[in-house]
Protein backbone atom coordinates (compact mmCIF):
# COMPACT_ATOMS: atom_id res chain seq x y z
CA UNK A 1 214.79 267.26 -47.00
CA UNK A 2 216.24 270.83 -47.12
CA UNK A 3 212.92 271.84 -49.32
CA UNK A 4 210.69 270.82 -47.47
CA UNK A 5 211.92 272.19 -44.39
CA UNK A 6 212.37 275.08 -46.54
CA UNK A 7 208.40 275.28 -46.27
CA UNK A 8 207.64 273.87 -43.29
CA UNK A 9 205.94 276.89 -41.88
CA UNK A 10 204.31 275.40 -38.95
CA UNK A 11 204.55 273.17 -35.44
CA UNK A 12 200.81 272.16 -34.85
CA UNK A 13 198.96 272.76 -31.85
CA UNK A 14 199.38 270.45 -28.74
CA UNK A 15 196.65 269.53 -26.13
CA UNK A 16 196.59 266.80 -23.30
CA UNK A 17 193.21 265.37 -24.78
CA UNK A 18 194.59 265.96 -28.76
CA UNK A 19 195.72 262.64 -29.90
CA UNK A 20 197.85 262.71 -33.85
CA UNK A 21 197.08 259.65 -35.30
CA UNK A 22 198.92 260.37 -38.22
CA UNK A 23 201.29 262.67 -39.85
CA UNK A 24 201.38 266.49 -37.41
CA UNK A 25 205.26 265.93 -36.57
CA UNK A 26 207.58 268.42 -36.91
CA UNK A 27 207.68 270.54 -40.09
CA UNK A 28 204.57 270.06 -40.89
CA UNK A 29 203.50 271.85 -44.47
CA UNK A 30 201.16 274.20 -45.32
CA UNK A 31 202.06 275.68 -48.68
CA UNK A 32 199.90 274.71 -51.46
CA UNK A 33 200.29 272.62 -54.26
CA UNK A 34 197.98 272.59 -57.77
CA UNK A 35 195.11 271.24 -58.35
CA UNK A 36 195.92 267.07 -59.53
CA UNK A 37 199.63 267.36 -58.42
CA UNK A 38 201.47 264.48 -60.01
CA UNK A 39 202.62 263.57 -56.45
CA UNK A 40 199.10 263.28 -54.82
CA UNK A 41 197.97 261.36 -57.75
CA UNK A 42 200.77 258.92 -57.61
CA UNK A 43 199.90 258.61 -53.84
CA UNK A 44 196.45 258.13 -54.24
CA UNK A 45 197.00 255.49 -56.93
CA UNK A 46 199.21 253.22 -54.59
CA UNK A 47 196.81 253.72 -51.99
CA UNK A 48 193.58 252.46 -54.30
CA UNK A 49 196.03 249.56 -55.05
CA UNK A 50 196.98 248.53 -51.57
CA UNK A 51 193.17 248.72 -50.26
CA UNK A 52 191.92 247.18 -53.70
CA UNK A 53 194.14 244.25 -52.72
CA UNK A 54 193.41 243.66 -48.76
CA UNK A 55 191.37 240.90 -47.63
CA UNK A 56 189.91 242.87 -45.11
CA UNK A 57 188.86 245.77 -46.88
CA UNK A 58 186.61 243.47 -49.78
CA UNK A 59 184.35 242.70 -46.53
CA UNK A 60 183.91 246.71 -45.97
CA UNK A 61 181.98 247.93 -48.98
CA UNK A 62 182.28 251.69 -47.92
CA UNK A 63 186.01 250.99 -47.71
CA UNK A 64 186.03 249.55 -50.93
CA UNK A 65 183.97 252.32 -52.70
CA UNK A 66 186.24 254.52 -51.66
CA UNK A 67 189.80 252.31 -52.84
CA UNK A 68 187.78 252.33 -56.35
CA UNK A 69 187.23 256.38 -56.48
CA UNK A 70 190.97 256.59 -56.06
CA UNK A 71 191.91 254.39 -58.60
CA UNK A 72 194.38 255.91 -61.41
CA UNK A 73 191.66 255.99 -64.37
CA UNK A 74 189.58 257.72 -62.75
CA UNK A 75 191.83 260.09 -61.14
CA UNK A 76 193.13 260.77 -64.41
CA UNK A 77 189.76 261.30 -65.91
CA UNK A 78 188.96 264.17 -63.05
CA UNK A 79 191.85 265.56 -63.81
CA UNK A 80 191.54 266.02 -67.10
CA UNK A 81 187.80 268.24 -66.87
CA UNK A 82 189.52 270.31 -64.54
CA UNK A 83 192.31 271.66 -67.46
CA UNK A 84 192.28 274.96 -67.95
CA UNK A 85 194.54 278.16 -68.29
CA UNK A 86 193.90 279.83 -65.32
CA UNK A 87 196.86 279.40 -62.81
CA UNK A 88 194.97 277.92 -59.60
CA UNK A 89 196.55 276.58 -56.43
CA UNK A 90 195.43 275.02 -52.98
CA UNK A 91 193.98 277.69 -50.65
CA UNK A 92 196.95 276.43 -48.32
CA UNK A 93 195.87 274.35 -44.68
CA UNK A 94 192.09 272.60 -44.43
CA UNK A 95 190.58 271.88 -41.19
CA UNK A 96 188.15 269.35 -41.34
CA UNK A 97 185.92 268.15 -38.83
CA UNK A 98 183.95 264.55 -40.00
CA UNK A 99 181.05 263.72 -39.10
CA UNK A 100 180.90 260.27 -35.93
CA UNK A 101 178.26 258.48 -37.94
CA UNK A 102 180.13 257.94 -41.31
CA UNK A 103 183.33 256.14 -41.05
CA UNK A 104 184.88 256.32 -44.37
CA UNK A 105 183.38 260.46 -44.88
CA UNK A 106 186.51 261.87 -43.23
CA UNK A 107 188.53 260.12 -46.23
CA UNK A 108 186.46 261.80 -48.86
CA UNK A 109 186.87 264.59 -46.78
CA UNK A 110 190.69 264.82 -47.20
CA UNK A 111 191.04 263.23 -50.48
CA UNK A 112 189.01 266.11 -52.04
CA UNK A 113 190.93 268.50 -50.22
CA UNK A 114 194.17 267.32 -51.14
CA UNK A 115 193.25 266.88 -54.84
CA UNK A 116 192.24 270.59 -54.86
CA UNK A 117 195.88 271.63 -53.53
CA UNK A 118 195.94 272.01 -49.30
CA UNK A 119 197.73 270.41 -46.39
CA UNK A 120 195.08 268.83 -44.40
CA UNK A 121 194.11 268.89 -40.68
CA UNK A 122 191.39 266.19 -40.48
CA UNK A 123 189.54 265.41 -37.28
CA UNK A 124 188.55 261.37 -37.69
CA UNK A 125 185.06 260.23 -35.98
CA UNK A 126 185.16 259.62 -32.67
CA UNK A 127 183.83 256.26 -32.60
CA UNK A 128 186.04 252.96 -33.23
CA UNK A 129 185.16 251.75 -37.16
CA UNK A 130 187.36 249.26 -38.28
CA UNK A 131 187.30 251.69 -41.62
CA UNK A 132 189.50 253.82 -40.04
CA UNK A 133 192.72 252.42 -39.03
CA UNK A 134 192.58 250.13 -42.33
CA UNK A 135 192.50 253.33 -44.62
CA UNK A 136 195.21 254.96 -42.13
CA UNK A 137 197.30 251.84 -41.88
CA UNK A 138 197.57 251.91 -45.64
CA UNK A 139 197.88 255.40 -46.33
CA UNK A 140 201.10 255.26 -44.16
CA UNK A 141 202.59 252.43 -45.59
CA UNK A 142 202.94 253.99 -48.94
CA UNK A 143 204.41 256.81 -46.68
CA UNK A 144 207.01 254.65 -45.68
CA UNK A 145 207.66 254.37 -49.48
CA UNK A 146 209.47 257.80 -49.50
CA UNK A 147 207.98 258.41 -52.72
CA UNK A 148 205.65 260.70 -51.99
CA UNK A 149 207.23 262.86 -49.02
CA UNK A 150 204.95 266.36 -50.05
CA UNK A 151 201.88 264.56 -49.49
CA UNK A 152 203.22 262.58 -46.12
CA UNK A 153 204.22 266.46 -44.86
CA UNK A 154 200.72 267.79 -45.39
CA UNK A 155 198.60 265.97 -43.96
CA UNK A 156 197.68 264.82 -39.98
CA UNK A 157 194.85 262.96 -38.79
CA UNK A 158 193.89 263.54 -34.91
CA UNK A 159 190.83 262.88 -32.08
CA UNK A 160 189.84 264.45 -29.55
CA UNK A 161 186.34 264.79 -28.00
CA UNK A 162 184.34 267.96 -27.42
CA UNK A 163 187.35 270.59 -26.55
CA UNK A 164 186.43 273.78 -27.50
CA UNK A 165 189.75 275.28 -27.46
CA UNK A 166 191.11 272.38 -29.82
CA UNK A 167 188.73 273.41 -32.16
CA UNK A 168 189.73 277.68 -31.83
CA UNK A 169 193.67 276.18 -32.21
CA UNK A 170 193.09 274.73 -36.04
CA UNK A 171 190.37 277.12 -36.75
CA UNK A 172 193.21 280.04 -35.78
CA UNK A 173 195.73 278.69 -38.46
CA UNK A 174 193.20 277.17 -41.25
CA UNK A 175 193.11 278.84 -44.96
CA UNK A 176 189.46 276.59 -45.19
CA UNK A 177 187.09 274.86 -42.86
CA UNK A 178 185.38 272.36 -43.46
CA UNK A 179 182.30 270.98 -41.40
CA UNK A 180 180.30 267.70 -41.84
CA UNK A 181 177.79 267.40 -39.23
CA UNK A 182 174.50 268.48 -37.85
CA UNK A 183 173.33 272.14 -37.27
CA UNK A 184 174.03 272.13 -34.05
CA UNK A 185 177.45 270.92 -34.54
CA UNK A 186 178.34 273.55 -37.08
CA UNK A 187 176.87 276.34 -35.41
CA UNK A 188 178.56 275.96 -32.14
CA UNK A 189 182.08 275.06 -33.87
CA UNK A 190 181.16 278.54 -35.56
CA UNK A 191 180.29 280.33 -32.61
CA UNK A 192 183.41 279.19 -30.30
CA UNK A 193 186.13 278.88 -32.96
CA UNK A 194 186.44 282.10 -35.34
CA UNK A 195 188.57 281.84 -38.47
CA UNK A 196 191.34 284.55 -39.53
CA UNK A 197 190.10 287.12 -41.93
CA UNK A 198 190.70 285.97 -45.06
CA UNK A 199 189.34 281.76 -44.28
CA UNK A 200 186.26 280.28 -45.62
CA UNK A 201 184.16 277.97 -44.24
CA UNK A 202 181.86 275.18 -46.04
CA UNK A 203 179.15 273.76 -44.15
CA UNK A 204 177.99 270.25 -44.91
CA UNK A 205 175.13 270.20 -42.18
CA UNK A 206 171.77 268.16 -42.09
CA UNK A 207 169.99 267.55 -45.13
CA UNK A 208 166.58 266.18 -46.96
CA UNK A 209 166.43 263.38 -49.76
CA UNK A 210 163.81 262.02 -51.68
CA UNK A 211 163.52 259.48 -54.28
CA UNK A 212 160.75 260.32 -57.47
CA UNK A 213 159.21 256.83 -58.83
CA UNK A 214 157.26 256.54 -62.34
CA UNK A 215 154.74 254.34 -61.80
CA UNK A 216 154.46 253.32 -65.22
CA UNK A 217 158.05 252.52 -64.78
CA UNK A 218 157.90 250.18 -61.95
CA UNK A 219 155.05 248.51 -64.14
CA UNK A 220 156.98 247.75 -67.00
CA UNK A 221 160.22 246.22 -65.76
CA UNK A 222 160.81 242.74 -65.58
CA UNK A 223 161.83 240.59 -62.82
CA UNK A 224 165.74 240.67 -63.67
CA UNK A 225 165.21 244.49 -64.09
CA UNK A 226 162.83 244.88 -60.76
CA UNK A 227 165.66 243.16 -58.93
CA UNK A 228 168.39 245.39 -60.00
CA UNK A 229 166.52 248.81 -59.26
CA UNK A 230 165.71 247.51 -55.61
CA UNK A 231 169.24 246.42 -54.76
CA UNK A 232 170.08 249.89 -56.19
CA UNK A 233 167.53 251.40 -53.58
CA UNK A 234 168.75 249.10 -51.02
CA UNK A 235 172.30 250.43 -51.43
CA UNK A 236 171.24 254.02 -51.53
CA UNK A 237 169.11 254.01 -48.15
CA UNK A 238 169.94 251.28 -46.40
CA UNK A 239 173.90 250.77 -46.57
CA UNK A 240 174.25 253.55 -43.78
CA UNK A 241 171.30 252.95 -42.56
CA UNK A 242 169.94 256.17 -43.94
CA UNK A 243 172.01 258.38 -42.04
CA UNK A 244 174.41 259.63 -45.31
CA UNK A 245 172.15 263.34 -45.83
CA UNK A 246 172.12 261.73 -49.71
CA UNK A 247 170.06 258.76 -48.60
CA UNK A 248 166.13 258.98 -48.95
CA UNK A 249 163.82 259.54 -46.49
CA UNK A 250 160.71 260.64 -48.81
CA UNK A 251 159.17 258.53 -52.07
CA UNK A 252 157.14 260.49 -54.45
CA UNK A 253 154.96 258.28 -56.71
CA UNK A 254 154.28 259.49 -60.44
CA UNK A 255 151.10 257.93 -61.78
CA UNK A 256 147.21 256.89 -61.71
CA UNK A 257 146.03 256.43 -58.74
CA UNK A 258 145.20 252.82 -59.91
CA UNK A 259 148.51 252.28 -61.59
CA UNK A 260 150.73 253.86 -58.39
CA UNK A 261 148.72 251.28 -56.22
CA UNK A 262 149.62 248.20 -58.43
CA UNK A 263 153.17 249.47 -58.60
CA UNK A 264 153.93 250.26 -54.69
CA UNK A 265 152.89 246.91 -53.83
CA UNK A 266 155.61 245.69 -56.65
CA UNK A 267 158.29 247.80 -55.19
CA UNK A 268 158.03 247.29 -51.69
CA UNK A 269 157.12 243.55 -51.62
CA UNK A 270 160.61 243.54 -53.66
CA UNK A 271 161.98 246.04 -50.75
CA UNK A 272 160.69 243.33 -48.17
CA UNK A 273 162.09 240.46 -49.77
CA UNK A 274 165.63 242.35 -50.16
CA UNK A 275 165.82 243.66 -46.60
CA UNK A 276 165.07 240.22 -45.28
CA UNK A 277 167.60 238.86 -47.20
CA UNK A 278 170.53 241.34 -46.46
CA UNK A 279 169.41 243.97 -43.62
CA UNK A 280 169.75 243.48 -39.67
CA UNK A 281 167.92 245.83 -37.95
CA UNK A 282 169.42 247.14 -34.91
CA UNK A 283 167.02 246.89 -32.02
CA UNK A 284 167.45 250.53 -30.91
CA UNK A 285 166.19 251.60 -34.36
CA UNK A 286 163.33 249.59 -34.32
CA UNK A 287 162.49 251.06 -31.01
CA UNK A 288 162.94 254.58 -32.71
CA UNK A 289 160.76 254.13 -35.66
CA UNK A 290 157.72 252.84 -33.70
CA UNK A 291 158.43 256.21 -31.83
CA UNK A 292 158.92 257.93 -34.41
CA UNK A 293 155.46 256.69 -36.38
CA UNK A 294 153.43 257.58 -33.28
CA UNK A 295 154.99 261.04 -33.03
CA UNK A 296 153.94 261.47 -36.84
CA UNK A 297 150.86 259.85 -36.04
CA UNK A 298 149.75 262.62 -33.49
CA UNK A 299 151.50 265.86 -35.10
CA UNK A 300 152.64 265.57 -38.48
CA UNK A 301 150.13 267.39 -40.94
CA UNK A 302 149.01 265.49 -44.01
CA UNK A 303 149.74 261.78 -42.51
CA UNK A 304 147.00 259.16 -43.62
CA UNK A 305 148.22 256.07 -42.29
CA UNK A 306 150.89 253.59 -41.63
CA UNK A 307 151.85 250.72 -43.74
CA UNK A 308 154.54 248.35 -42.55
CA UNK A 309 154.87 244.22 -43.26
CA UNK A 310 158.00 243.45 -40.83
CA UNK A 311 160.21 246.00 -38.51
CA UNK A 312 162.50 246.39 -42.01
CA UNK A 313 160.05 248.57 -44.06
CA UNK A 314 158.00 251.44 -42.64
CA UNK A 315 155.92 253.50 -45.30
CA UNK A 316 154.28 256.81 -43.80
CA UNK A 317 151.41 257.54 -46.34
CA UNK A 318 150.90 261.28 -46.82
CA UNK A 319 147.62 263.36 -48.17
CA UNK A 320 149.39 266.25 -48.98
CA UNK A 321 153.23 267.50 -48.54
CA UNK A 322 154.60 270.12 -46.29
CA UNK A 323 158.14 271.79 -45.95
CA UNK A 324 158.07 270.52 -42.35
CA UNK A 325 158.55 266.88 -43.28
CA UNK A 326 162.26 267.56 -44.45
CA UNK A 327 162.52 268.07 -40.71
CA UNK A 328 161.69 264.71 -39.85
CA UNK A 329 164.09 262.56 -39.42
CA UNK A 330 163.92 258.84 -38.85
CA UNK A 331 167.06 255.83 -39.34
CA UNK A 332 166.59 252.22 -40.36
CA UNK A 333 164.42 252.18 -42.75
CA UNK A 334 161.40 255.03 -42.23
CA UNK A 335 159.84 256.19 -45.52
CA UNK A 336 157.52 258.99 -46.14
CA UNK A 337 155.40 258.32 -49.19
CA UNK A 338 153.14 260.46 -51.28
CA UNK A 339 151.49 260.15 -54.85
CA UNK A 340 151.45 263.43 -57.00
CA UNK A 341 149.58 263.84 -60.05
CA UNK A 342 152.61 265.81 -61.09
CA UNK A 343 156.16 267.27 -60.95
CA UNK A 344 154.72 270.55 -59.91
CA UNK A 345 152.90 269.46 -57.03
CA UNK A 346 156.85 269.21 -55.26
CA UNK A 347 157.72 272.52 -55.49
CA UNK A 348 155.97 274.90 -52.92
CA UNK A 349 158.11 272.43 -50.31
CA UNK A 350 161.59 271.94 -51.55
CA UNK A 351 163.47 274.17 -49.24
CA UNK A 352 167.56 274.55 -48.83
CA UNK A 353 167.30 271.55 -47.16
CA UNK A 354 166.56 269.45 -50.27
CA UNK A 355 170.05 267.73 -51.30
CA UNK A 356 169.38 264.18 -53.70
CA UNK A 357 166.82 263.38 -55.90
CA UNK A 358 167.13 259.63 -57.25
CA UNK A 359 164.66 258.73 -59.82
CA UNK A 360 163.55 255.68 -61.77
CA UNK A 361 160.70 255.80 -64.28
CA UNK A 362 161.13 259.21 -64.94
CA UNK A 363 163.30 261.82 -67.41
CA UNK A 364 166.02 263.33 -66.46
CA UNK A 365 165.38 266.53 -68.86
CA UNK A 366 161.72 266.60 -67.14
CA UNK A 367 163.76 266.93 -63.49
CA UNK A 368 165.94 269.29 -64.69
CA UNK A 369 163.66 271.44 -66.10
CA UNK A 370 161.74 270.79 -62.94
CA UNK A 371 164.22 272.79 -60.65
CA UNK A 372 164.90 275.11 -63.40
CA UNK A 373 161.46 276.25 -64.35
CA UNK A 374 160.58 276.37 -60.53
CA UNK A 375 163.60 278.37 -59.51
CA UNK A 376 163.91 275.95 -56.51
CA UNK A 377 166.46 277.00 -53.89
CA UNK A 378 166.91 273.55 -52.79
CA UNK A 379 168.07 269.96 -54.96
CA UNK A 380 171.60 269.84 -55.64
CA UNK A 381 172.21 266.38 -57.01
CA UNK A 382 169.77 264.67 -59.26
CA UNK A 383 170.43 260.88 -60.28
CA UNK A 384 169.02 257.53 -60.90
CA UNK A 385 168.20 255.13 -58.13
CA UNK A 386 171.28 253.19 -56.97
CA UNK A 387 173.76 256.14 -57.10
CA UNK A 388 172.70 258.22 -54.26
CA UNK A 389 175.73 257.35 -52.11
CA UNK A 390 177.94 257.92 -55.48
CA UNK A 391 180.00 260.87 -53.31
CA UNK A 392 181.86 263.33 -55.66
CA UNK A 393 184.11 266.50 -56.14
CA UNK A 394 180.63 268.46 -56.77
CA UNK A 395 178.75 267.99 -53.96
CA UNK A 396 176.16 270.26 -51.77
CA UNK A 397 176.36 272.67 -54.66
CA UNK A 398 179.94 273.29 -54.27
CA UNK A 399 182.38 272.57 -57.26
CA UNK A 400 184.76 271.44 -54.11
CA UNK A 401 188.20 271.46 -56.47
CA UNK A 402 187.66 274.92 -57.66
CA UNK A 403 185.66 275.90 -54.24
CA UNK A 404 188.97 274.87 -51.85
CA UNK A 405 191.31 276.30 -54.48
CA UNK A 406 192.23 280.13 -55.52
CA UNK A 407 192.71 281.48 -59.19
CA UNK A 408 196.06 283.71 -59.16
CA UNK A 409 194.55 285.97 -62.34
CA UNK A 410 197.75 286.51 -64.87
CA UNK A 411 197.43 288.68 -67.76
């Protein structure tokens, strides 16, 4: 114990509405560790294991996505792109603020974090997912292992709803910030709550997918193989209900006109049958997409119609795309969908707010090229249907291990 107190450099901020879920006791730790500590990856392998192995957890697939991410192997196999010869370390303490729709973010959130290096402050949602207290419960059971007792002293979960000064406390003593949210959110957390001098912040705010279809593609597959790219497309839009930023929102068809007709009426009676079969849509959000299709109806440029066969599946048609449709925003299944001759016809709109591109039907060396060729300021992830909710240490453009660590340059 005499080490660690030996860095225990900090008692954390109290407030009557600041509740410590986990971990923020005395001598709490702030001093870095390297990037893939042996520690944090033994911890992270016991806690795959334990969640891996609870009967609750196999009925939460987001809960189990994550248990698998943490696994040793592939752990290990992060690790092992990220050897170099540079000396790099944590930044030191991350304050993290998660986003309420997402329960299982704020885990990816900290696990990243901690990977890179830093003692963690992470703010959980403030809603009451089942996710959370699972992951937690866990987490602090292979605490109570002893094992591990750098990682137990560096990291503190806490709630608390809309304080300002509770975010200006943690923002005061953070080495990093990092915000998942909407604009909004971020910008008034930026405006109330400065950081010291030397802090960085990385903003995960709202963002724009679409999904690029080859007709030809579509066309070609057979039954088995139409099955498996829809429950792929199920997974990546309507799992969270298309509120992760990586889910899509806007279908660009490749093709003939003739061909693109015979193949949308493939993919979305397949979409139909698949959402009856495994989707249960909330009343509220049916409410908000027949709002939502008359608000396009009467103000969104290029709209030419509405196609829907149940409450499940809503398909705004577009003439011609605009910039302002990445501002659109509809849950539940609300699709805007638009035929292009070519790649090139996508460019003039992809703005910053452009995140995922899935595709199907369609090379990946043509989409890279795509975003190269165009010099598009916007697309940061590019892969195939089914993997859009595939979270990862590069995401948003960051390289978040080297982003949330520092290089100490030795010569």
């Amino acid at each position: 114990m005499r080490k660690r107190e030996a860095v225990a450099i900090h008692m954390l901020p109290a407030h009557d509405k600041l509740l410590y879920a986990m971990g923020g006791g005395d001598g709490f730790v702030t001093r870095p560790l390297k990037p893939f500590a042996e520690e944090v990856r033994g911890f992270l392998g016991c806690l795959s294991s334990r969640l891996m192995a609870d009967a609750a957890a196999k009925s939460l697939p987001d809960v189990i996505a994550f248990a698998w991410w943490c696994r040793k192997a592939n752990i290990e196999r992060l690790a092992a792109t990220y050897q170099d010869r540079s000396c790099r370390i944590g930044r030191g303490l991350a304050f993290h603020v998660t986003p309420s729709n997402m329960p299982v973010n704020f885990a990816f959130s900290w696990v990243f974090s901690l990977l890179a290096g830093n003692a963690n402050i992470v703010r959980l949602p403030g809603r009451d997912f089942p996710q959370i207290p699972l992951i937690l419960g866990h987490a602090a059971a292979v605490h109570e292992s002893y094992r591990y007792p750098n990682v137990k002293a560096m990291n503190a979960f806490i709630s608390y709803g809309r304080e300002e000064e509770i975010n200006r406390a943690f923002s005061a003593i953070a080495d990093v910030r990092i915000l998942w949210g909407g604009d909004r959110t971020i910008e008034e957390i930026r405006r109330v709550a400065p950081l010291p001098i030397h802090a960085i912040d990385i903003g995960f705010a709202d963002r724009f997918s679409l999904c690029v279809l080859g007709a030809k593609g579509i066309l070609a597959l057979d039954q088995a193989g139409l099955l498996r790219l829809i429950g792929g497309f199920y997974n990546d839009a309507y799992l969270m209900d298309q509120n992760a930023c990586s889910s899509p929102r806007l279908l660009v068809w490749l093709g003939e006109e003739e061909e693109t007709a015979l193949a949308t009426e493939r993919f979305w009676s397949a979409v139909e049958n698949e959402t009856a079969r495994r989707y249960t849509l909330p009343p509220v959000l049916a409410v908000d997409k027949l709002t939502q299709a008359c608000r396009d109806a009467i103000d969104l440029e290029g709209a030419a119609g509405l196609a829907r066969n149940s409450n499940r599946v809503y398909r705004l048609r577009l003439k011609m795309l605009t910039p302002v449709v990445a501002d659109r925003r509809c849950a539940g299944g609300y699709f805007y969908e638009y035929r292009a001759g070519d790649l090139a016809e996508l460019a003039p709109m992809v703005t910053r707010r452009y995140q995922t591109l899935t595709y199907f039907g369609v090379r990946s060396e043509e989409l890279r090229s795509f975003v190269v060729v165009n010099r598009l300021t916007g697309i940061d992830r590019i892969v195939p249907v089914g993997e859009a909710m595939n979270i990862g240490l590069i995401w948003d453009g960051y390289d978040l291990v080297r982003t949330l660590s520092r290089v100490c340059d030795v010569h």
